[in-house]
N, C-alpha and C. Protein backbone atom coordinates (compact mmCIF):
# COMPACT_ATOMS: atom_id res chain seq x y z
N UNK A 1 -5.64 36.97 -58.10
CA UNK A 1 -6.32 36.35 -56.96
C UNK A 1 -5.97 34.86 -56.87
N UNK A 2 -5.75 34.22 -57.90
CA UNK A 2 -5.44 32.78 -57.91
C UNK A 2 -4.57 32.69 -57.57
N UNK A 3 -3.23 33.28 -57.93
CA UNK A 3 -1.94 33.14 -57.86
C UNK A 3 -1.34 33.53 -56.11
N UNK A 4 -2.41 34.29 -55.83
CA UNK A 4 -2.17 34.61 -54.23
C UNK A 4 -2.54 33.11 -53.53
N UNK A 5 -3.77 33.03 -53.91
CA UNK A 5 -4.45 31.68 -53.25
C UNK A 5 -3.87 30.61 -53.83
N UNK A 6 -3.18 30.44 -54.68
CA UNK A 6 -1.88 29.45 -54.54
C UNK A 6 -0.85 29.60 -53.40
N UNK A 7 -0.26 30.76 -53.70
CA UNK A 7 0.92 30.74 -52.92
C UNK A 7 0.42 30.54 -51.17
N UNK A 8 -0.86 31.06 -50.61
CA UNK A 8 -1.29 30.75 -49.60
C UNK A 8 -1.47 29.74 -49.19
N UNK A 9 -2.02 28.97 -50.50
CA UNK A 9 -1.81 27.41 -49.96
C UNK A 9 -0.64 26.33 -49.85
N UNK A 10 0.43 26.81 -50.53
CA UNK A 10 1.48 26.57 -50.87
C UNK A 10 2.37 27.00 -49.16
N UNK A 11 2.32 27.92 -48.84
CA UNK A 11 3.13 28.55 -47.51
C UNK A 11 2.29 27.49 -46.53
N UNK A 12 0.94 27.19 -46.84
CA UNK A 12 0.31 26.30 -45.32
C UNK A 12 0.43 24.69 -45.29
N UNK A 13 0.35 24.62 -46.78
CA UNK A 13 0.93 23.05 -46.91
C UNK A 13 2.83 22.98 -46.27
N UNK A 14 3.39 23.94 -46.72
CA UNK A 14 4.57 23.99 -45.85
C UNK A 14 4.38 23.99 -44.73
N UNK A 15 4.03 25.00 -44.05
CA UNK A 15 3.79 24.93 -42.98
C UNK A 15 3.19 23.35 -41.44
N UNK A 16 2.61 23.24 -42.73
CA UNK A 16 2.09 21.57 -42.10
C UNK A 16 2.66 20.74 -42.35
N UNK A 17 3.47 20.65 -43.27
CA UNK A 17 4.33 19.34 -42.85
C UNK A 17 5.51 19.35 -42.21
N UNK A 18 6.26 20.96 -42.12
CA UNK A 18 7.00 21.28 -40.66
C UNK A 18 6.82 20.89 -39.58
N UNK A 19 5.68 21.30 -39.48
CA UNK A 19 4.60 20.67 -38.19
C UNK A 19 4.84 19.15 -37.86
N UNK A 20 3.99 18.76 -38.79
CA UNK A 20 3.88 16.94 -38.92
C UNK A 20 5.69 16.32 -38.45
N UNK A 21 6.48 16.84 -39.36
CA UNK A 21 7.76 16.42 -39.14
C UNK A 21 7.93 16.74 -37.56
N UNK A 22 7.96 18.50 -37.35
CA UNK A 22 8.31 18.09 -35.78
C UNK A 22 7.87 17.18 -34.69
N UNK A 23 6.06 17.20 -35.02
CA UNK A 23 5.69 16.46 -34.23
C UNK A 23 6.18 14.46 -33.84
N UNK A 24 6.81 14.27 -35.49
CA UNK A 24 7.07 12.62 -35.94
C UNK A 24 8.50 12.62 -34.62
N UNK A 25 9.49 14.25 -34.90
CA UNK A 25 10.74 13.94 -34.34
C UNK A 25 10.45 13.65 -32.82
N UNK A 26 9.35 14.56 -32.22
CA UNK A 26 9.24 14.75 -30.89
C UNK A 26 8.34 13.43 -30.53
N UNK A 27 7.39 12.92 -31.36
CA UNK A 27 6.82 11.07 -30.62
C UNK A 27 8.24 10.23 -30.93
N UNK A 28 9.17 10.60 -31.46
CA UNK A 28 10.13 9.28 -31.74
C UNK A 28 11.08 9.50 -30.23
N UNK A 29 11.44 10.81 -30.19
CA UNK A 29 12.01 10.94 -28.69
C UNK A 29 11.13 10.74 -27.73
N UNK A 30 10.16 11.02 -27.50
CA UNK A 30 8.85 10.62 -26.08
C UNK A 30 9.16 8.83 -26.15
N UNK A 31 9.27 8.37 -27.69
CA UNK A 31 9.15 6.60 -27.66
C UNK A 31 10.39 6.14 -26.76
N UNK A 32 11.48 6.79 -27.32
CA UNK A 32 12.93 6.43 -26.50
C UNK A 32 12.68 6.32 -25.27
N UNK A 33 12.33 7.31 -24.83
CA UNK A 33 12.24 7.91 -23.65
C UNK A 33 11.65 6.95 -22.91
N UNK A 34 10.17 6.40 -23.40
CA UNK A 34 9.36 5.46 -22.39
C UNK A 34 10.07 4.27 -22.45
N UNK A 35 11.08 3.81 -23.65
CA UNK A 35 11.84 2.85 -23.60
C UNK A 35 12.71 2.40 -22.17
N UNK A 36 13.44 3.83 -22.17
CA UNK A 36 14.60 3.80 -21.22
C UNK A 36 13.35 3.55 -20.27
N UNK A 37 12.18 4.22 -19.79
CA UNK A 37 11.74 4.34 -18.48
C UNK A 37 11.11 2.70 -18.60
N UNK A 38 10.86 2.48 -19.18
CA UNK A 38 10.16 0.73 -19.18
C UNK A 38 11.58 0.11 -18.79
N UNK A 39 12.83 -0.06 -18.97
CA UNK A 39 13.75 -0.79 -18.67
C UNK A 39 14.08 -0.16 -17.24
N UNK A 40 13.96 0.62 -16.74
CA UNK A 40 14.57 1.53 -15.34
C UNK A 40 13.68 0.31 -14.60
N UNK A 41 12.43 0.78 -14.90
CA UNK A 41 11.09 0.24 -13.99
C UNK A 41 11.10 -1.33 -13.43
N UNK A 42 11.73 -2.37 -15.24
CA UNK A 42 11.77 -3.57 -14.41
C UNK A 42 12.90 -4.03 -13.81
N UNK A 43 14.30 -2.90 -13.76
CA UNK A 43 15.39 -3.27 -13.77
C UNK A 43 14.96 -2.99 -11.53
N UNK A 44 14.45 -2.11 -11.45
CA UNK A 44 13.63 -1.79 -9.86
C UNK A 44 12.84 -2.60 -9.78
N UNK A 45 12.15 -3.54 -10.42
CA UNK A 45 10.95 -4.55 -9.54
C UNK A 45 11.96 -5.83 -9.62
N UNK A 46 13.09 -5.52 -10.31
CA UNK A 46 13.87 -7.00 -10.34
C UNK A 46 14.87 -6.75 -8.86
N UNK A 47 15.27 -5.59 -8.65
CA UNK A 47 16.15 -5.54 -7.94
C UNK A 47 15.58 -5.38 -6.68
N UNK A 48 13.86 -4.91 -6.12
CA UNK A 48 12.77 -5.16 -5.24
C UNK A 48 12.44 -6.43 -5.16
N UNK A 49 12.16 -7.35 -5.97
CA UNK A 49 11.86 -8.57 -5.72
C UNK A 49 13.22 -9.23 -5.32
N UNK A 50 14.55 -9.02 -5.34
CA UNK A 50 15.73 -9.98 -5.14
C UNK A 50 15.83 -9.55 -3.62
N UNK A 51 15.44 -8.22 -3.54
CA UNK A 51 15.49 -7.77 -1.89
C UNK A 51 14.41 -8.21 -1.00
N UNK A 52 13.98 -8.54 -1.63
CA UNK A 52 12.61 -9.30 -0.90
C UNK A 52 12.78 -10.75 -0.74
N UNK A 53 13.36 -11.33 -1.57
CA UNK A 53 13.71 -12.57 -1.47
C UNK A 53 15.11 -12.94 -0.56
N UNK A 54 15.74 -11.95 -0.34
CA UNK A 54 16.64 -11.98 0.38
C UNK A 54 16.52 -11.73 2.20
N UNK A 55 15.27 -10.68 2.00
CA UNK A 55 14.96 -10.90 3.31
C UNK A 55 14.20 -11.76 3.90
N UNK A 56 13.59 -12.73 3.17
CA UNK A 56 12.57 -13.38 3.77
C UNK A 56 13.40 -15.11 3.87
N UNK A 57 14.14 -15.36 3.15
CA UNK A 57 14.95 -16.61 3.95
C UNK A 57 15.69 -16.27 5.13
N UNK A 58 15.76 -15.02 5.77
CA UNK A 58 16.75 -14.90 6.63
C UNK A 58 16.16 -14.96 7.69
N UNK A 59 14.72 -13.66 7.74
CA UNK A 59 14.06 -14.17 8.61
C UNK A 59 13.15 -15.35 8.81
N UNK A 60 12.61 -16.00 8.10
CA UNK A 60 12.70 -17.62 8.27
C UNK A 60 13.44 -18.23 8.73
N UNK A 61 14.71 -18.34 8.50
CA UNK A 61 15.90 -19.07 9.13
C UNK A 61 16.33 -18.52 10.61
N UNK A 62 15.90 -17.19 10.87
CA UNK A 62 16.44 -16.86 12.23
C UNK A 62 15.07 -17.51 13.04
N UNK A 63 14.00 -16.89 12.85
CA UNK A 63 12.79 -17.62 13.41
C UNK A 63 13.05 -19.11 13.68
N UNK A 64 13.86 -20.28 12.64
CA UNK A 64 13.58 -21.39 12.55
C UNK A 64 14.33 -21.87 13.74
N UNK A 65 15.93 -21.08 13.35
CA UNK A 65 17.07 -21.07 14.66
C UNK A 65 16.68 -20.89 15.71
N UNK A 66 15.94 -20.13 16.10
CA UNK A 66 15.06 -19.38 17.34
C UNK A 66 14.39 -20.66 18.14
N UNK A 67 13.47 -21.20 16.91
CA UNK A 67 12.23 -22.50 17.95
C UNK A 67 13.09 -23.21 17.97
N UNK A 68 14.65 -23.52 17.17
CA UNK A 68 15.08 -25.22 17.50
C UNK A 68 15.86 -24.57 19.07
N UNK A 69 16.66 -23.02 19.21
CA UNK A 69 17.16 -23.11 19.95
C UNK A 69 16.85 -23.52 21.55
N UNK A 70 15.46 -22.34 21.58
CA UNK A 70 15.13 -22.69 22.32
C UNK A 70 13.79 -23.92 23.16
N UNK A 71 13.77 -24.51 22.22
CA UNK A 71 12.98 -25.37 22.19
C UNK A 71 13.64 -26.82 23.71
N UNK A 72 12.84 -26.97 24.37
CA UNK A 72 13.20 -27.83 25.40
C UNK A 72 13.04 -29.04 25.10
N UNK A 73 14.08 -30.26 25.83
CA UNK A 73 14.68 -31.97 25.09
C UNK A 73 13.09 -32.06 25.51
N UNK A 74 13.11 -32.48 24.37
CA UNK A 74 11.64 -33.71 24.36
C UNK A 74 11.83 -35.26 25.08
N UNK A 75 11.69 -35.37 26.63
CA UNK A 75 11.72 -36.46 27.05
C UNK A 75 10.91 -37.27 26.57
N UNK A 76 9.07 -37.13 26.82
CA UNK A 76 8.32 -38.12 26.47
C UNK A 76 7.38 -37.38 25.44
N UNK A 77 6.81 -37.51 24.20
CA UNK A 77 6.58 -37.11 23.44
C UNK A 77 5.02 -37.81 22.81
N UNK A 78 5.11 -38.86 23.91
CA UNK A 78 3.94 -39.98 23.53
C UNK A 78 2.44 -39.31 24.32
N UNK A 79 1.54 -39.39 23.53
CA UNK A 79 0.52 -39.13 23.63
C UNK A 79 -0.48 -39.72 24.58
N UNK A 80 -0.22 -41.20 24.43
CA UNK A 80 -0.93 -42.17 24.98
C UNK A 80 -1.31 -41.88 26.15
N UNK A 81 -2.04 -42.21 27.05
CA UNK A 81 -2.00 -41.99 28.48
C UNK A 81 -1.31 -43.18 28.91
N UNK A 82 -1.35 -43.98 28.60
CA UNK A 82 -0.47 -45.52 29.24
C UNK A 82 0.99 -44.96 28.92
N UNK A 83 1.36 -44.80 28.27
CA UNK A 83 2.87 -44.53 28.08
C UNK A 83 3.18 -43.43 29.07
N UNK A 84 2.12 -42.53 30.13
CA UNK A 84 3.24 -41.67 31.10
C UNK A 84 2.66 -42.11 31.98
N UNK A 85 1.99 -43.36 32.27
CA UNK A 85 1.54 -43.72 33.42
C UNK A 85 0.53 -43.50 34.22
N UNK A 86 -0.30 -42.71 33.52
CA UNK A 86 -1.31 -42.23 34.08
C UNK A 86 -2.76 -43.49 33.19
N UNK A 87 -4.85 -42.94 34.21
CA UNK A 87 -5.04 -44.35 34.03
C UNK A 87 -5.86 -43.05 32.96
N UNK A 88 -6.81 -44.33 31.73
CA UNK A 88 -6.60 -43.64 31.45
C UNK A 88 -7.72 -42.78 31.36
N UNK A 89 -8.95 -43.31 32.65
CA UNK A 89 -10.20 -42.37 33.03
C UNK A 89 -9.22 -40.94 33.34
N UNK A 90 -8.46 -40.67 34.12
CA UNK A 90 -7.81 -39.14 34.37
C UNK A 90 -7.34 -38.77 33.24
N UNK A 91 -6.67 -39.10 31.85
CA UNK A 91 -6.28 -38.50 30.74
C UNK A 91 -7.84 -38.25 30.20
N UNK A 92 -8.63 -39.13 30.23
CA UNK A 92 -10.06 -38.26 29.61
C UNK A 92 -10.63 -36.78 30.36
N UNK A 93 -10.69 -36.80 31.59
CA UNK A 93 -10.92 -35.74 32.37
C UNK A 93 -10.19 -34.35 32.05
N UNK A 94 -8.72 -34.53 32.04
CA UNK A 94 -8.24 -33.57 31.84
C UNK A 94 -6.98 -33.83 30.24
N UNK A 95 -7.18 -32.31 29.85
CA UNK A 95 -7.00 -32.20 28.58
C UNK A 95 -5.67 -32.26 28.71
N UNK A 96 -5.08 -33.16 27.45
CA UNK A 96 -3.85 -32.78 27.22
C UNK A 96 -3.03 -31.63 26.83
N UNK A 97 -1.66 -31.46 27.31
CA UNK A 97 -1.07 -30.23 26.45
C UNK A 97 -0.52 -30.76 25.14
N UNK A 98 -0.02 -29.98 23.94
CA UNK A 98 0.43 -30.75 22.78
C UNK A 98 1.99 -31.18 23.66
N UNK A 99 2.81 -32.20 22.95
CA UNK A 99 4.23 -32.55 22.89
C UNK A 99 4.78 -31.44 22.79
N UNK A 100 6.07 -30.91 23.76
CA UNK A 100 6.91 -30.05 23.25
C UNK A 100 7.83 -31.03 21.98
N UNK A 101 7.71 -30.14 20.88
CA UNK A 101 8.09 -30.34 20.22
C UNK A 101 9.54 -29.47 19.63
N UNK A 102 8.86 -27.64 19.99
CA UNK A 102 9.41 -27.26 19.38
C UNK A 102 8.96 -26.71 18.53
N UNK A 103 8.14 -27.00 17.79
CA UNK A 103 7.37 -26.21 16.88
C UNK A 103 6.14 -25.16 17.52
N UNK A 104 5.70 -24.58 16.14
CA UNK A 104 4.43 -23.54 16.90
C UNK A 104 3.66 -23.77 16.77
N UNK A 105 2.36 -23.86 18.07
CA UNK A 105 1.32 -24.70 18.37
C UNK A 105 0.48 -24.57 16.98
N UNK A 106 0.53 -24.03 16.33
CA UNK A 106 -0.46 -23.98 14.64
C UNK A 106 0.39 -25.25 13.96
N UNK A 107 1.53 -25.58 13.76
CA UNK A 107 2.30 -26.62 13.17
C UNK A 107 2.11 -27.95 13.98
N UNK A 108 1.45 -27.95 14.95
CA UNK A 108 1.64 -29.49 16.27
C UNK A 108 -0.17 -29.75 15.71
N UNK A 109 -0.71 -28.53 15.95
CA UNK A 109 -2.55 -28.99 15.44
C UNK A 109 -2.30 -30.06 14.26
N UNK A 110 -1.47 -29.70 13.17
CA UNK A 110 -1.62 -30.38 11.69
C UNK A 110 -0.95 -31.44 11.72
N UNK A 111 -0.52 -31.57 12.55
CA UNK A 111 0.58 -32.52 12.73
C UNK A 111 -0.43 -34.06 13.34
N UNK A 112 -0.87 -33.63 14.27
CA UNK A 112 -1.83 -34.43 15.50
C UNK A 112 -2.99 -34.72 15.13
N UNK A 113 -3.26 -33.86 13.67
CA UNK A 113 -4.35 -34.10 13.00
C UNK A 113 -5.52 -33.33 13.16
């Protein structure tokens, strides 16, 4: 009876560290594995962020091309009411428009203060 219940324990202690081993081989490949996928992942947020950065000076720059192109010569640009001749009870009455500048009326507010 002993000698059985040796060898029984003997076949399950084998048995388990078969086990243990396969399981050590199969987390060391899952580790690789998340390796490669951790390098895929930032090698795509690097190559997403360069595409992103690539599109956004361009359209900036076409937008920017856009207001200088069409933007009309700024003859008088002065605010004053004396400087277009007008008195300057009628510049209080009625509101000014901003200066063509050229820019977009959110950029002329900060500007004018």
């Amino acid at each position: 009876l002993e000698s059985s219940l040796k060898h029984i324990r003997s076949r399950k202690n084998q048995l388990m560290h078969e086990s243990i081993s396969e399981l050590q081989k199969k987390e060391r490949s899952l580790q690789e594995e998340n390796k490669v996928l951790q390098k895929e992942l930032v090698e795509k947020q690097k190559a997403h962020a360069a595409q992103q950065n690539q599109t956004q000076p361009q359209t900036s720059s076409s937008s920017s091309s856009f207001m200088l192109r069409d933007a009309p010569p700024a003859a008088n640009t002065s605010i004053h009411p004396a400087a277009t001749g007008e008195r300057a009870e009628d510049a209080a009455v009625q509101p000014q428009a901003p200066p063509r500048t050229g820019l977009p009326p959110w950029m002329v507010s900060h500007i004018n203060g």
